[in-house]
Protein backbone atom coordinates (compact mmCIF):
# COMPACT_ATOMS: atom_id res chain seq x y z
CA UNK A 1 0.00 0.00 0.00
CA UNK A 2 2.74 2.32 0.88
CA UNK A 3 3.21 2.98 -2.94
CA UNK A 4 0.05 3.06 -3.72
CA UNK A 5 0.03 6.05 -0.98
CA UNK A 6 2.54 7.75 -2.44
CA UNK A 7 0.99 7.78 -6.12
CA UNK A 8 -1.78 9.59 -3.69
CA UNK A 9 0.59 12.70 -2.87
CA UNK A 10 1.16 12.93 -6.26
CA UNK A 11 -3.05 13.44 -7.07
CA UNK A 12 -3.23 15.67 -3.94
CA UNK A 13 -0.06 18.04 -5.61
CA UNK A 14 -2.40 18.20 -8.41
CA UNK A 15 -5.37 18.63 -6.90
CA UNK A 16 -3.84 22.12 -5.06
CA UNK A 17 -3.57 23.90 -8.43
CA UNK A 18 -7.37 23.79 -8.70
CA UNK A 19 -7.79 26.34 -6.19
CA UNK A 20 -4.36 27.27 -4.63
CA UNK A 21 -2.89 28.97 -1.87
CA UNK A 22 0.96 29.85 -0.61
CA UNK A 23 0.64 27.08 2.32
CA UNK A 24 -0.88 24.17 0.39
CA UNK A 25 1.50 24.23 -2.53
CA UNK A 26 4.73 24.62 -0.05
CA UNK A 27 3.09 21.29 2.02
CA UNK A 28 1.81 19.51 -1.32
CA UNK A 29 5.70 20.38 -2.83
CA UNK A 30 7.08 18.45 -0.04
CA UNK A 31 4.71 15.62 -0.11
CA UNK A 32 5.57 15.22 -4.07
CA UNK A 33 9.23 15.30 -3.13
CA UNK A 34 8.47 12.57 -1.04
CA UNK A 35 6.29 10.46 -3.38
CA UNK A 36 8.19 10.80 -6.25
CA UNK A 37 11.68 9.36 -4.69
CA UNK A 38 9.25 6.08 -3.48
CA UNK A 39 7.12 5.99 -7.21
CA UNK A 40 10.75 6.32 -9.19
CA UNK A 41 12.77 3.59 -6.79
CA UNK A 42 9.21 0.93 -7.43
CA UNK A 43 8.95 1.92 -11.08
CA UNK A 44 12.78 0.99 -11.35
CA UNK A 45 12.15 -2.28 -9.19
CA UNK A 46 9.27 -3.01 -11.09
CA UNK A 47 10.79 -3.12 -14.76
CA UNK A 48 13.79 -4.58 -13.46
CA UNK A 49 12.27 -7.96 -12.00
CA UNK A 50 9.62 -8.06 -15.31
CA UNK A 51 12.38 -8.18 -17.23
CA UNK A 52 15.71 -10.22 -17.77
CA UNK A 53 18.72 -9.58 -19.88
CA UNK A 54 17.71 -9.73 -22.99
CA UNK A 55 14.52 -7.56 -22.36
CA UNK A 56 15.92 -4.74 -20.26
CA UNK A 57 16.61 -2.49 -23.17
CA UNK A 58 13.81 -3.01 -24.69
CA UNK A 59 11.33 -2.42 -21.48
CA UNK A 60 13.19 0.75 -20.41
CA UNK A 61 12.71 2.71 -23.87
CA UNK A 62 8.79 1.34 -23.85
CA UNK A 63 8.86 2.36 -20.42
CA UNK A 64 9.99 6.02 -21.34
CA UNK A 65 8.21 6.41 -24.47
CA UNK A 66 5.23 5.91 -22.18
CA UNK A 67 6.42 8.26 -19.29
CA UNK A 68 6.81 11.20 -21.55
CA UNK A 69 3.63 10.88 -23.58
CA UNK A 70 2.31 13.42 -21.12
CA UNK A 71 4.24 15.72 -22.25
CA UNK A 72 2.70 15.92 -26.17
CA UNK A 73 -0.71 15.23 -24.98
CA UNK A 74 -0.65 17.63 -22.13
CA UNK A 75 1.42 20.06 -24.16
CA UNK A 76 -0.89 19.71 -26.85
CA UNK A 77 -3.84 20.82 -24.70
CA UNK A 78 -2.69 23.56 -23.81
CA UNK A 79 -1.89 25.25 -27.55
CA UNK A 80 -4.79 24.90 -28.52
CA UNK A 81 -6.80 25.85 -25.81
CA UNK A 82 -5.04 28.72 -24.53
CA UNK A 83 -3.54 29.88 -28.11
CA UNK A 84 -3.76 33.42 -28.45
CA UNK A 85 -4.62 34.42 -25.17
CA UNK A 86 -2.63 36.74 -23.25
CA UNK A 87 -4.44 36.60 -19.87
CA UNK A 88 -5.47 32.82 -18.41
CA UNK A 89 -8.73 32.99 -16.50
CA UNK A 90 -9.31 31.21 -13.26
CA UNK A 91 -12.19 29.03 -15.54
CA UNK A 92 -9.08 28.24 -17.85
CA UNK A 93 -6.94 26.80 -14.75
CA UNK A 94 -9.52 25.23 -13.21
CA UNK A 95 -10.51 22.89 -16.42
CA UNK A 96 -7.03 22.02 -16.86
CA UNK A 97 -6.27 20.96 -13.28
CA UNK A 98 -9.24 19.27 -12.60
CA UNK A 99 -9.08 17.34 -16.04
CA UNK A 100 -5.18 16.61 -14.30
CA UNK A 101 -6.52 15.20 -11.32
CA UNK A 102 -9.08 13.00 -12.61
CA UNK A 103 -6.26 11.47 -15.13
CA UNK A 104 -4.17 10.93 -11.92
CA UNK A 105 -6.92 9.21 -9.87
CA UNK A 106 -7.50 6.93 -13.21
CA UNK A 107 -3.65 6.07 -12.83
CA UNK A 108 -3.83 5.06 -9.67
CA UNK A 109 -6.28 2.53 -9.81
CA UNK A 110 -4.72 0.87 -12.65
CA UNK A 111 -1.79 1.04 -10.36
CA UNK A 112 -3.36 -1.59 -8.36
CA UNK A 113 -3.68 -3.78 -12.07
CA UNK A 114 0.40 -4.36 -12.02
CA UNK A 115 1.37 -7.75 -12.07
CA UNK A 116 3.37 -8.75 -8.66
CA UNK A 117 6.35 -10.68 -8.86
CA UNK A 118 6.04 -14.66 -8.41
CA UNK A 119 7.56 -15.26 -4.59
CA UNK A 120 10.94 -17.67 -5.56
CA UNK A 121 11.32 -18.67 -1.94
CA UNK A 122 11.29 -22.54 -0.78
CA UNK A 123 8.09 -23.13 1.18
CA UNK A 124 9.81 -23.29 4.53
CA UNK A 125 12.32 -20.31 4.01
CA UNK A 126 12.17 -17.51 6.98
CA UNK A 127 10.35 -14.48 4.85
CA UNK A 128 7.55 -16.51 4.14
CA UNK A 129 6.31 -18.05 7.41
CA UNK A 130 6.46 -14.52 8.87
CA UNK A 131 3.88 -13.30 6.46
CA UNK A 132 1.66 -14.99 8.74
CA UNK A 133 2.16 -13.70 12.22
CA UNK A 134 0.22 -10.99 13.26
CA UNK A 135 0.32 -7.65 12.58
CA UNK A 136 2.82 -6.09 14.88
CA UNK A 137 5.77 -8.75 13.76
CA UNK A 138 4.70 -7.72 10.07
CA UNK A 139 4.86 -4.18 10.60
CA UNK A 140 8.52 -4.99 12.75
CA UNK A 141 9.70 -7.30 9.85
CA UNK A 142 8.83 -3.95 7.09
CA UNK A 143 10.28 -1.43 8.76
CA UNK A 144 13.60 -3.71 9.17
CA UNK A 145 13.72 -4.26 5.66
CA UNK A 146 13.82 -0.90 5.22
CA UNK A 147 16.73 0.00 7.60
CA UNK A 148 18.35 -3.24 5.52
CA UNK A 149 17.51 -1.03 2.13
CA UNK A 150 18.66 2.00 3.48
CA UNK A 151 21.86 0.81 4.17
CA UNK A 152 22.54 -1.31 1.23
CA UNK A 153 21.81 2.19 -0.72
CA UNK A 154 24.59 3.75 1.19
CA UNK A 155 26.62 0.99 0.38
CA UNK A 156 26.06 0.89 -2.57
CA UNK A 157 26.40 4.47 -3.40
CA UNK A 158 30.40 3.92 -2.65
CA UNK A 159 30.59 1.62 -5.12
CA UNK A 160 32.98 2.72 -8.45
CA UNK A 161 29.88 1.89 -10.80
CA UNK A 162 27.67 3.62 -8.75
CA UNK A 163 29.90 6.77 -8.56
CA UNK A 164 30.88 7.25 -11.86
CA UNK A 165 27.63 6.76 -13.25
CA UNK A 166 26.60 9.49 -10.85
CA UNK A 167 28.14 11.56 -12.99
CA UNK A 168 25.98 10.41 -16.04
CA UNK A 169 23.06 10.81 -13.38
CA UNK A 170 23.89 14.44 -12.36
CA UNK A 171 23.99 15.64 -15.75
CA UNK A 172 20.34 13.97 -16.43
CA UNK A 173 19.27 16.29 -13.73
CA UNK A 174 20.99 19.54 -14.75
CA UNK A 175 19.43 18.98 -18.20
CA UNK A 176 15.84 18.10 -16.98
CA UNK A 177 15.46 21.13 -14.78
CA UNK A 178 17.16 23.08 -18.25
CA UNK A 179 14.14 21.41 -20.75
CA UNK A 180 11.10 21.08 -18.08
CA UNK A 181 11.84 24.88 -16.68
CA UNK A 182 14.07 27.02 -17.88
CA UNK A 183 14.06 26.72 -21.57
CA UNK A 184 9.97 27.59 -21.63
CA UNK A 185 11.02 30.47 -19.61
CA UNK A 186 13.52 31.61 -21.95
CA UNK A 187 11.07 31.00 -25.13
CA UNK A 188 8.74 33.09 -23.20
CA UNK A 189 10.43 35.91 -22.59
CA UNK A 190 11.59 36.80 -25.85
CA UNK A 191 9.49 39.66 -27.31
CA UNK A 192 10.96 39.57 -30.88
CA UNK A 193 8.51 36.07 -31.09
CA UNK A 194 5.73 38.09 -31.23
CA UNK A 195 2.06 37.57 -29.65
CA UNK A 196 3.34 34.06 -30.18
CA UNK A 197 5.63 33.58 -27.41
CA UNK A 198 3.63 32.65 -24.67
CA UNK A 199 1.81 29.72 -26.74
CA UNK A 200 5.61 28.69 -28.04
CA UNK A 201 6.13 27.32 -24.73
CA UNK A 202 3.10 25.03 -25.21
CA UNK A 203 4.11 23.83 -28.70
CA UNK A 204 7.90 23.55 -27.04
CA UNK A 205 6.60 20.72 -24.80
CA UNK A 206 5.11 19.27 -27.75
CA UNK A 207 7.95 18.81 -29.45
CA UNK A 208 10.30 17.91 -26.34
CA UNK A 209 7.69 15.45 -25.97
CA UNK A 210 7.68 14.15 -29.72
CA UNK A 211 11.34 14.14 -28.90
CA UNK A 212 11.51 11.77 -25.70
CA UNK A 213 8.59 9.19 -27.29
CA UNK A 214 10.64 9.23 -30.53
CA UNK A 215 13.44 7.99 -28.88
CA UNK A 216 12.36 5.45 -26.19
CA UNK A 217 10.14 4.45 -28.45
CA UNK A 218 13.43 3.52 -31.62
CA UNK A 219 15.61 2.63 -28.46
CA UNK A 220 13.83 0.49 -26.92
CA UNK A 221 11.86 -1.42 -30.02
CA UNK A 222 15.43 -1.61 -32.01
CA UNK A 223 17.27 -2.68 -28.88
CA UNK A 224 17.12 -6.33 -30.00
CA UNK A 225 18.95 -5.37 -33.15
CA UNK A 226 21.44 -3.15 -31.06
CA UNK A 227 25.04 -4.59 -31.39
CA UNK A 228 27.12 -2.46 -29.84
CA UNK A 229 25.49 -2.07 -26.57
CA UNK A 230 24.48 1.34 -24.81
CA UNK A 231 27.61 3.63 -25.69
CA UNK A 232 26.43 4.56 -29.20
CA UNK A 233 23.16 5.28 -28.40
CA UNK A 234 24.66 7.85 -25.34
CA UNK A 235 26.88 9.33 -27.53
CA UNK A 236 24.18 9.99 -30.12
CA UNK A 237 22.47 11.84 -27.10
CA UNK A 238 25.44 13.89 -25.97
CA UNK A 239 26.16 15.00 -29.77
CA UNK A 240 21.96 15.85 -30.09
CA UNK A 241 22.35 17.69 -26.97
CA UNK A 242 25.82 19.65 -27.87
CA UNK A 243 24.24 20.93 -31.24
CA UNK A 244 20.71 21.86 -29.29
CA UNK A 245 23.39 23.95 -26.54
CA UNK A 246 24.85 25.42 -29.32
CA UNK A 247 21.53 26.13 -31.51
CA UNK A 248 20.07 27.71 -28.31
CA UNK A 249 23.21 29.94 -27.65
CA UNK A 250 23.26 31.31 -30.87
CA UNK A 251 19.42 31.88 -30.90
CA UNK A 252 18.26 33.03 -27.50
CA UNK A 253 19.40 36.39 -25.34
CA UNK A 254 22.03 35.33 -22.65
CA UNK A 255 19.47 37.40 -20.57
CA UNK A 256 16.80 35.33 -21.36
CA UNK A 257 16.71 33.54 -18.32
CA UNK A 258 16.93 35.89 -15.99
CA UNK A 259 14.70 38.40 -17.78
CA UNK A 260 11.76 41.14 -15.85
CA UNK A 261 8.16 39.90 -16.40
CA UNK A 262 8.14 42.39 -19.47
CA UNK A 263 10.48 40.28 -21.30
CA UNK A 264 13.88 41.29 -23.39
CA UNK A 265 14.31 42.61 -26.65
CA UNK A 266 17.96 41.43 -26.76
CA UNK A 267 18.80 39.56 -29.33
CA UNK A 268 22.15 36.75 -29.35
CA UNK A 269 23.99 36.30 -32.58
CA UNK A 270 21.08 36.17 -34.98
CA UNK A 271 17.83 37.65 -34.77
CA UNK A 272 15.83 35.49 -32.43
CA UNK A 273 13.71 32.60 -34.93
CA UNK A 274 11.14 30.35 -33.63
CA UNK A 275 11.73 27.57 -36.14
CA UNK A 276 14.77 27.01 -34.24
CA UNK A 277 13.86 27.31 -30.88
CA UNK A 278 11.13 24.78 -31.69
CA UNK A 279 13.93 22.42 -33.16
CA UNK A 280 15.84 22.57 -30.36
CA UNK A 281 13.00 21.77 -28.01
CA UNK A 282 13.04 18.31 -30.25
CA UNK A 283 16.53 17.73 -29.78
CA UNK A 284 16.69 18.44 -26.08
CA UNK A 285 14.05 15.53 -25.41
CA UNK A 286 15.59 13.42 -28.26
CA UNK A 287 18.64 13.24 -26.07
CA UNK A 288 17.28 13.46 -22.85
CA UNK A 289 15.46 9.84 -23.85
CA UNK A 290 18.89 8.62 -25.43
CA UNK A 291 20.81 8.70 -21.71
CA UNK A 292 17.63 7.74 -19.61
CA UNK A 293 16.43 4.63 -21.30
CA UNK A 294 20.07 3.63 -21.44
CA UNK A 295 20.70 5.04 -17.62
CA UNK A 296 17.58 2.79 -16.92
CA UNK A 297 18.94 -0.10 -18.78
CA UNK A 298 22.41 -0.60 -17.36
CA UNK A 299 20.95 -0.08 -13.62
CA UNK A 300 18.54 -2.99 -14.48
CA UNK A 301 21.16 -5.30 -15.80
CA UNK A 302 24.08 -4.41 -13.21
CA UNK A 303 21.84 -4.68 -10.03
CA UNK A 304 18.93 -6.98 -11.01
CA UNK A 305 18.79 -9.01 -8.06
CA UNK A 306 18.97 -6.02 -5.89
CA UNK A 307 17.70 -2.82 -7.87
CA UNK A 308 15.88 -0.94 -5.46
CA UNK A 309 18.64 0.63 -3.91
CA UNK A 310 20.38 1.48 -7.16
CA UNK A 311 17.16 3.21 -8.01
CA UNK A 312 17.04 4.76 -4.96
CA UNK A 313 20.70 6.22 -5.47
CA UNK A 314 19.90 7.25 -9.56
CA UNK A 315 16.70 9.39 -8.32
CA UNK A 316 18.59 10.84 -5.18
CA UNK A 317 21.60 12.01 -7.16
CA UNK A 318 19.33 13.26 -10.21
CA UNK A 319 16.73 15.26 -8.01
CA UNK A 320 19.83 17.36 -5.96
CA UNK A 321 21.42 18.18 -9.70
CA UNK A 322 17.89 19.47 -10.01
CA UNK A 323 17.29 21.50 -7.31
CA UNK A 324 20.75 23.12 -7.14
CA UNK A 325 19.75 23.78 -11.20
CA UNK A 326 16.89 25.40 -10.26
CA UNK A 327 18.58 27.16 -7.96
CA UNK A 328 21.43 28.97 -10.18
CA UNK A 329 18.68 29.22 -13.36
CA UNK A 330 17.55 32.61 -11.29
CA UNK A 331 21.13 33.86 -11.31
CA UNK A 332 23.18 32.68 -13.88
CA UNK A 333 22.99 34.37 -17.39
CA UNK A 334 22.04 31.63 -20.34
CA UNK A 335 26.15 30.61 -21.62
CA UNK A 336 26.76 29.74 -18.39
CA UNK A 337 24.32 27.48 -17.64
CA UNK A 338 24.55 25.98 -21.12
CA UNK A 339 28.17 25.63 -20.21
CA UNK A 340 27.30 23.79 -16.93
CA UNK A 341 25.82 21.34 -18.92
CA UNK A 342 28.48 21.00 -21.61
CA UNK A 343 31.16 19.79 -18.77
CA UNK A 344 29.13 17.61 -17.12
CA UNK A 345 27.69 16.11 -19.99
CA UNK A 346 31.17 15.24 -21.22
CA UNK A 347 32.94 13.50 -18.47
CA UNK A 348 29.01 12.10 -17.62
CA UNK A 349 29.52 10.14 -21.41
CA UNK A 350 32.43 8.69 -20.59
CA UNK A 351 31.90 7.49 -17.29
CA UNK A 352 29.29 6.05 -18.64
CA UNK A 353 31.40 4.40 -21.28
CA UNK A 354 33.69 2.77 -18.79
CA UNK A 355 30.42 1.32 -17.07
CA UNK A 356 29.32 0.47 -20.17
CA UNK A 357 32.78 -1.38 -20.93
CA UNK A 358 32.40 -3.44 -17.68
CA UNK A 359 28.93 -4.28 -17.96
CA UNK A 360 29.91 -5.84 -21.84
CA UNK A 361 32.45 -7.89 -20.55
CA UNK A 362 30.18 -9.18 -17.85
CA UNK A 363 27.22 -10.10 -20.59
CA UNK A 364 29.93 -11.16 -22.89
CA UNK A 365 30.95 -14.14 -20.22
CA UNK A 366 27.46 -15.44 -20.12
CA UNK A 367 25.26 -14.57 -23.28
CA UNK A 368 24.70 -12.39 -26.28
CA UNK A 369 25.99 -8.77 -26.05
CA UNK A 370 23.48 -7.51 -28.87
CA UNK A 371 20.72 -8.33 -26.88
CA UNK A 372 20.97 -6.03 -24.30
């Protein structure tokens, strides 16, 4: 149930857009905090034990091609229904959040619909006669499994996979909080778009969505046919996202981000075009799906008997690369945090690749490489 509970905070963070105040979106921002560090660690546990070696790859891009529908569907929404509309009326929000909410609730019933994992124990092994005992030794038996957890994940997180691909992780979170915040904000407050700016953000999701199903959907379909592992497809998504970086620089104000509720008429080194902001949007969740289906993947295949806590460590080490994003996004002027990125993107790739390298000569002792 406790996940289950947790999908619940998400509906109630929801829920407080539909009439909001300062107190319930501070409480209902720590609540999602909360939920979504449980919801990412089961999703993770959950696709690694329905899946094996030779299915990981594939289940993590299906997985992600799914995750980031929302974002062309909701995206989509939202162009057309608020295209051409300067002001947003509390009618507007309303329809939108409570259409949210309902979607949410619908979710978590079908949450209830996922398949559990068959129990592999011997009928007289320790874990499964205490299933039996009342309610108190059950309740003693969770909560010491998750001290066990806890401490495996700090373990764990000492480990030299673990830490270099924390590297590949952080980078995954300085880019999301880049795509899901402060690119929008930048598209927005260029006045040289035009009336058009504010609904550019809408049709920017779009395409970052179009972007992120595109590739988990190719990644994870064509992983059967993959011979050369993860690497390429991680190097395809640092090169998308070098030539987005440099796209953006060349096309956005370096004030952009930082930019008064009026907007800027700055322009960078070519007068401001929405064709290419719009491309880059694509790019950015083209290559955002190229290092988190494969991030997915290789955590699956490294720590499937125990993937929780490698989970755990991915969404831990992502989320504080997001925050401290956030966090400099209100300071730092648009080459610099584009230039964040480009460092950390490019030792993330190769520790990655020397992951990558172990994890192929592992595979390559026991089956097929090119089915991973």
């Amino acid at each position: 149930m406790g996940k289950v509970d947790d999908v619940g905070e998400a509906n109630l963070y929801i829920a407080v857009f539909i009439q909001p105040s300062t107190w319930s979106f501070y409480t209902a921002s720590v609540f999602i905090g909360i939920a979504a560090a449980v919801l990412w660690t089961a999703q993770g546990n959950c696709l690694t034990v329905n899946s094996d070696e030779n299915t990981i790859g594939r289940n993590s891009g299906v997985f992600w091609a799914l995750l980031q529908s929302s974002l062309f569907f909701g995206n989509l929404y939202i162009y057309f229904a608020w295209q051409g509309k300067t002001y947003i009326s509390e009618s507007d929000r309303r329809t939108v959040f409570i259409a949210l909410t309902v979607i949410s609730l619908v979710g978590t019933v079908l949450f209830f619909l996922i398949r559990k994992q068959e129990d592999t124990k011997a009928p007289g092994e320790e874990d499964s006669a205490n299933e039996i005992h009342g309610g108190s030794s059950s309740a003693r038996n969770k909560l010491m499994r998750a001290v066990d957890a806890f401490k495996r994940s700090i373990k764990l997180s000492f480990t030299k996979e673990i830490l270099l691909l924390s590297v590949t992780t952080a980078y995954t979170g300085l880019e999301l909080t880049f795509f899901s915040g402060v690119y929008g904000t930048c598209i927005g407050a260029v006045n040289r778009f035009g009336r058009e700016e504010k609904s550019l953000i809408g049709l920017s999701g779009i395409f970052i969505g179009v972007g992120e199903i595109l590739g988990g959907g190719i990644f994870g379909l064509l992983s059967k046919k993959n011979r050369f592992g993860r690497n390429p497809i991680v190097m395809l998504g640092i090169i998308v996202h070098f030539i987005a970086f440099y796209l953006i620089f060349v096309n956005m104000p370096s004030n952009a981000p930082v930019a008064p509720m009026e907007g800027t008429d700055d322009i960078a080194y070519m007068i401001p075009s929405k064709e290419v902001a719009i491309f880059c949007s694509f790019l950015l969740g083209l290559g955002d799906s190229c290092f988190n289906t494969q991030l997915l993947s290789i955590l699956g295949f490294l720590y499937s008997e125990d993937s929780a806590p490698a989970f755990a460590i991915f969404k831990f080490v992502q989320s504080i690369c997001a925050a401290v994003a956030f966090f400099y996004s209100n300071y730092f002027l648009l080459q610099w945090q584009l230039l964040i990125m480009v460092v950390v993107g490019f030792f993330g790739t190769i520790t990655f690749f020397a992951v990558e390298w172990k994890a192929a000569a592992l595979l390559a002792r026991g089956s097929d490489y090119s089915s991973i």
